[in-house]
Protein backbone atom coordinates (compact mmCIF):
# COMPACT_ATOMS: atom_id res chain seq x y z
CA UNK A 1 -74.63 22.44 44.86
CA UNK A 2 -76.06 24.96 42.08
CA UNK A 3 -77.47 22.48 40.24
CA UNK A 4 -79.32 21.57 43.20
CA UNK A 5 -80.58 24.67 44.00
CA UNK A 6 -81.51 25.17 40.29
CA UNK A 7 -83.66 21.81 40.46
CA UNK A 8 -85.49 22.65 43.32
CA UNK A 9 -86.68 26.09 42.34
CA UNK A 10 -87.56 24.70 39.29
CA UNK A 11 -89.57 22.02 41.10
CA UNK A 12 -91.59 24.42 43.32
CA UNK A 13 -92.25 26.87 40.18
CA UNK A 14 -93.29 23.70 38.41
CA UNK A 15 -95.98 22.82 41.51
CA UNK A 16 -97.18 26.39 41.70
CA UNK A 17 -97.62 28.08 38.44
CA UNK A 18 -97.76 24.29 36.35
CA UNK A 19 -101.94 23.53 35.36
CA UNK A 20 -101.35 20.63 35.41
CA UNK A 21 -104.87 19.59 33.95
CA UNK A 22 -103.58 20.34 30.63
CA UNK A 23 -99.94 18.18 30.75
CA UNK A 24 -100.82 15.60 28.62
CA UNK A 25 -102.01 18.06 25.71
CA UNK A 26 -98.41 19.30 26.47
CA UNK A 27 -96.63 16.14 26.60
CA UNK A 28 -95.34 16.46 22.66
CA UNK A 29 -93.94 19.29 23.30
CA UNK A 30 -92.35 18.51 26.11
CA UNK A 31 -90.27 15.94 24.78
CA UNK A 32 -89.50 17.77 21.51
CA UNK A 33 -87.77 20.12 24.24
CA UNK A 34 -86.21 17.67 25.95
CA UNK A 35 -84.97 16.12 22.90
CA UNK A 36 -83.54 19.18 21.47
CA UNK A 37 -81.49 20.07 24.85
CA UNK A 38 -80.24 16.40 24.56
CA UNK A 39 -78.93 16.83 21.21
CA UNK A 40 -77.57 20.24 21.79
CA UNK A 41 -75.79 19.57 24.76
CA UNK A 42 -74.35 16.12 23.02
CA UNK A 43 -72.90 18.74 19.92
């Protein structure tokens, strides 16, 4: 149930405060983030 609730305020931050005119200059880093939780959470 956290997780949840953790996933949808993330989601409606995401939608407010997000410009999301400038995502795919973002994209990159995105991933690297993504990739780095991955691997962390895997160790």
């Amino acid at each position: 149930m956290y997780l949840l609730l953790v996933l949808v305020t993330r989601t409606l931050f995401a939608y407010k405060f997000i410009d999301w005119s400038r995502v795919k200059e973002q994209y990159p880093t995105i991933l690297f983030f993504i990739a780095i939780n991955m691997t962390y959470n895997t160790i």
